[in-house]
Protein backbone atom coordinates (compact mmCIF):
# COMPACT_ATOMS: atom_id res chain seq x y z
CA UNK A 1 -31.92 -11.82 -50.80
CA UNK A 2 -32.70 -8.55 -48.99
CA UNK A 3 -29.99 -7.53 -45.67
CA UNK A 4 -32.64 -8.52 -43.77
CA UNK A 5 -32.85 -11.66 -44.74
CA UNK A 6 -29.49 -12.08 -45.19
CA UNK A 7 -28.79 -10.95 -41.37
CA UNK A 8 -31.39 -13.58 -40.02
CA UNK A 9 -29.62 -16.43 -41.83
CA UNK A 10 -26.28 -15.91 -40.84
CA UNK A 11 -27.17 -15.03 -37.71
CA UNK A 12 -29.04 -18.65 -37.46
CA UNK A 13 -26.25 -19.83 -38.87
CA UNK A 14 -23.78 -18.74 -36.01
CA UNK A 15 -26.42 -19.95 -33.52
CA UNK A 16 -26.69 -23.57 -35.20
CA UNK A 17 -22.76 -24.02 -35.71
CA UNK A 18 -21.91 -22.72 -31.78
CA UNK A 19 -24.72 -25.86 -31.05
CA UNK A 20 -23.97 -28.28 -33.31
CA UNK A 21 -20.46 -27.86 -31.63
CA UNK A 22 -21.47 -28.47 -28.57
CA UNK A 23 -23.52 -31.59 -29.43
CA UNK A 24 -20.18 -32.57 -31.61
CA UNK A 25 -18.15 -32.25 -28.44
CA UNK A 26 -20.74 -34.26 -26.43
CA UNK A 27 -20.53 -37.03 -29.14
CA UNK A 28 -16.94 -37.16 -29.26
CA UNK A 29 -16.50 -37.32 -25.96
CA UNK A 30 -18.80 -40.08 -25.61
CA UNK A 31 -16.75 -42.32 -28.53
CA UNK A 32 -14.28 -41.92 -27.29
CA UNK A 33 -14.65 -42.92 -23.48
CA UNK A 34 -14.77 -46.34 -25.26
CA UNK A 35 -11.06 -46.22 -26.18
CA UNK A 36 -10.13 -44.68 -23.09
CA UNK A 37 -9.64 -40.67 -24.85
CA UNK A 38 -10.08 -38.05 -24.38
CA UNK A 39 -10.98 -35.12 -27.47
CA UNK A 40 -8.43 -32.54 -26.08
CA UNK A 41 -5.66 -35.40 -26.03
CA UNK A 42 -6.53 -36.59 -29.77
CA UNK A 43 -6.37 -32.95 -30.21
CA UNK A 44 -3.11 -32.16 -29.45
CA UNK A 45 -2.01 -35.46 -30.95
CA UNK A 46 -3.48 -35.02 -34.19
CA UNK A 47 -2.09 -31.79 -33.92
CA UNK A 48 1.23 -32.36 -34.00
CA UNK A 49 1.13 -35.18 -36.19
CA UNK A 50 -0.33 -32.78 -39.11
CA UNK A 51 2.52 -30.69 -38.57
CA UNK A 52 5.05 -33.60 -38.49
CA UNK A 53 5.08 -34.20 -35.04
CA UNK A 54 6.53 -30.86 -33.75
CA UNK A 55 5.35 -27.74 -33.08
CA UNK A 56 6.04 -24.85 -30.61
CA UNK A 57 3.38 -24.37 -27.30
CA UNK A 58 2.28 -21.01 -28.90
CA UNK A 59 1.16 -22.74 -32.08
CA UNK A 60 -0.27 -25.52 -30.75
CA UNK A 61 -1.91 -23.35 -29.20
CA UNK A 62 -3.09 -21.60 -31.72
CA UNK A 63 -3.99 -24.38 -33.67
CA UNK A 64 -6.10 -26.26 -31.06
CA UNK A 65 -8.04 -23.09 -29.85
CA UNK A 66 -7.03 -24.47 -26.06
CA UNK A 67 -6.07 -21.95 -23.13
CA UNK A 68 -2.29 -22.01 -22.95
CA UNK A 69 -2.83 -22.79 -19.16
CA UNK A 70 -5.41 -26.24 -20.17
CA UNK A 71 -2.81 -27.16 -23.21
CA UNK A 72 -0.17 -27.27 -20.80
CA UNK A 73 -2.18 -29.76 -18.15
CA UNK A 74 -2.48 -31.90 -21.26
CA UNK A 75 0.68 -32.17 -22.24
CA UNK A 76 2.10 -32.52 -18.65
CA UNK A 77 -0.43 -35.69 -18.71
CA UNK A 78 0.90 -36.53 -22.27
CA UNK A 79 4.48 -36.36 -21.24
CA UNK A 80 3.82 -38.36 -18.51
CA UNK A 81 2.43 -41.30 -20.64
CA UNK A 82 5.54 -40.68 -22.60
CA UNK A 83 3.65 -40.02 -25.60
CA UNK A 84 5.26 -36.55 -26.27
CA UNK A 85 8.41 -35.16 -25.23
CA UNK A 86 8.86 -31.28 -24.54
CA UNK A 87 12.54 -29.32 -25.49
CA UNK A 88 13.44 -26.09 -25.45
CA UNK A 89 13.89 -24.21 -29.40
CA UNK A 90 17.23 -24.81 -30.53
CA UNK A 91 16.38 -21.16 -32.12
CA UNK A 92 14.77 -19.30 -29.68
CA UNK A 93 15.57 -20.44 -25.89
CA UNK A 94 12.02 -19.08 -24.71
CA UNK A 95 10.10 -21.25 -26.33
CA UNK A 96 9.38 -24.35 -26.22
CA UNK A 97 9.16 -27.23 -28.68
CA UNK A 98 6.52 -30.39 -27.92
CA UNK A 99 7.33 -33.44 -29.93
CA UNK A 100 5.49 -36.80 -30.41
CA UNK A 101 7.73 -39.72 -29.08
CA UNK A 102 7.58 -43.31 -30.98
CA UNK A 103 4.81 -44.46 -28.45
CA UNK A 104 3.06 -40.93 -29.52
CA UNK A 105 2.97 -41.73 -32.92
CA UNK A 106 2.30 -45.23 -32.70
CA UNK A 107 -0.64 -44.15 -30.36
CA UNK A 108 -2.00 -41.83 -33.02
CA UNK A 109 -1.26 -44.69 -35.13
CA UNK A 110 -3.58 -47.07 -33.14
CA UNK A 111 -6.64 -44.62 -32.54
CA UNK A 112 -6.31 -43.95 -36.27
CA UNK A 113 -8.78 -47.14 -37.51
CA UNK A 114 -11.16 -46.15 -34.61
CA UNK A 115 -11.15 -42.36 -35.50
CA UNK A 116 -11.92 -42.78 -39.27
CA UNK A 117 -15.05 -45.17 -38.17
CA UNK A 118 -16.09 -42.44 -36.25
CA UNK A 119 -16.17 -40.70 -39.37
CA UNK A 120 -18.13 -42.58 -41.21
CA UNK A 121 -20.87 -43.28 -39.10
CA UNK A 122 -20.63 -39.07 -37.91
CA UNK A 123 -20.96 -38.61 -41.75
CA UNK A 124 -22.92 -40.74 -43.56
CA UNK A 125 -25.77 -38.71 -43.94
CA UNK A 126 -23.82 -37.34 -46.70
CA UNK A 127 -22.56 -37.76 -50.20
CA UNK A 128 -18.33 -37.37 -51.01
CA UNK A 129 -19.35 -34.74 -53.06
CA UNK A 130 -21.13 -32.68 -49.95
CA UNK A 131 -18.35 -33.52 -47.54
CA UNK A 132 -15.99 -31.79 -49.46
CA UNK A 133 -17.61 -28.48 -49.80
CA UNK A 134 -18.20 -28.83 -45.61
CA UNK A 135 -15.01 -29.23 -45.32
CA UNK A 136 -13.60 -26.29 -47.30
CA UNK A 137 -16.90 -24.51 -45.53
CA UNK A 138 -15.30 -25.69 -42.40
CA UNK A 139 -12.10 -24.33 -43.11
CA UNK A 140 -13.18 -21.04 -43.78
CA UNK A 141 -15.17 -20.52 -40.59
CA UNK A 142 -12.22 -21.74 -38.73
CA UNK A 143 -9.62 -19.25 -40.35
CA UNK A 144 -12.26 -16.42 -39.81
CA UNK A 145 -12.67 -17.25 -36.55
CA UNK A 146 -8.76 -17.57 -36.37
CA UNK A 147 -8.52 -14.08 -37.35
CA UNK A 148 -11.14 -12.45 -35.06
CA UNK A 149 -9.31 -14.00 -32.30
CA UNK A 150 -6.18 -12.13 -33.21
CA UNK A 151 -7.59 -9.33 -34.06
CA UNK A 152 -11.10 -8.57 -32.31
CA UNK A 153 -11.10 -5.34 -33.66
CA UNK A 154 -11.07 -6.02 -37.45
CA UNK A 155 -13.89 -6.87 -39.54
């Protein structure tokens, strides 16, 4: 493939990914109006479940690509539904831990049938085989992106 070439397609490719995101986010937000969600909530939730139901502000920041200032109106709304609990680092007293409570996880717990559904149906235009390389494909985007976001100067 000539650099020509080469430059067109990714550069189609960045254009289709930063829409198909959109139109992602659109869908998601539409599911999940019928539970009574909301993405960046199931984001943070899902977050810290992954990470076993703890993590500092700064990474969950980090690992939800949400403004500190927009994480934190989350999880005031969060705490307030008592479905995560914030404490202060027994290891570092400026920062601060966010835990899932019980009704947190059994939240995440209950959305889970209703999540993987959307799943299917969001993915059933392809084969086990395919999903697997999207999601290492994925994965990859999302760590390179993760880089040029903490470093914008590197290549």
């Amino acid at each position: 493939m000539t650099k020509a070439k080469s430059d067109k397609l990714r550069l189609g490719t960045m254009l289709l990914l930063a829409r198909f995101t959109n139109a992602m986010r659109r869908w998601e937000v539409a599911e999940l109006r019928k539970i009574a969600s909301r993405p960046t909530r199931l984001d943070v939730l899902n977050a810290l479940f992954a990470h076993g139901g703890t993590m500092s502000h700064s990474n969950l920041t980090k690992w939800t690509f949400h403004s500190s200032h927009g994480l934190t109106a989350m999880i005031d709304t969060l705490e307030r539904n008592r479905l995560v609990k914030r404490e202060r680092s027994s290891t570092d007293r400026r920062s601060v831990n966010v835990s899932l409570t019980d009704e947190g996880r059994r939240y995440v717990s209950g959305v889970a049938p209703f999540a993987s559904e959307m799943s299917q149906r969001l993915l059933s235009c392809l084969s086990d085989e395919e999903v697997e390389t999207f999601y290492s494909l994925l994965r990859r985007v999302r760590e390179q992106i993760r880089k040029q976001i903490d470093n914008p100067s590197s290549e």
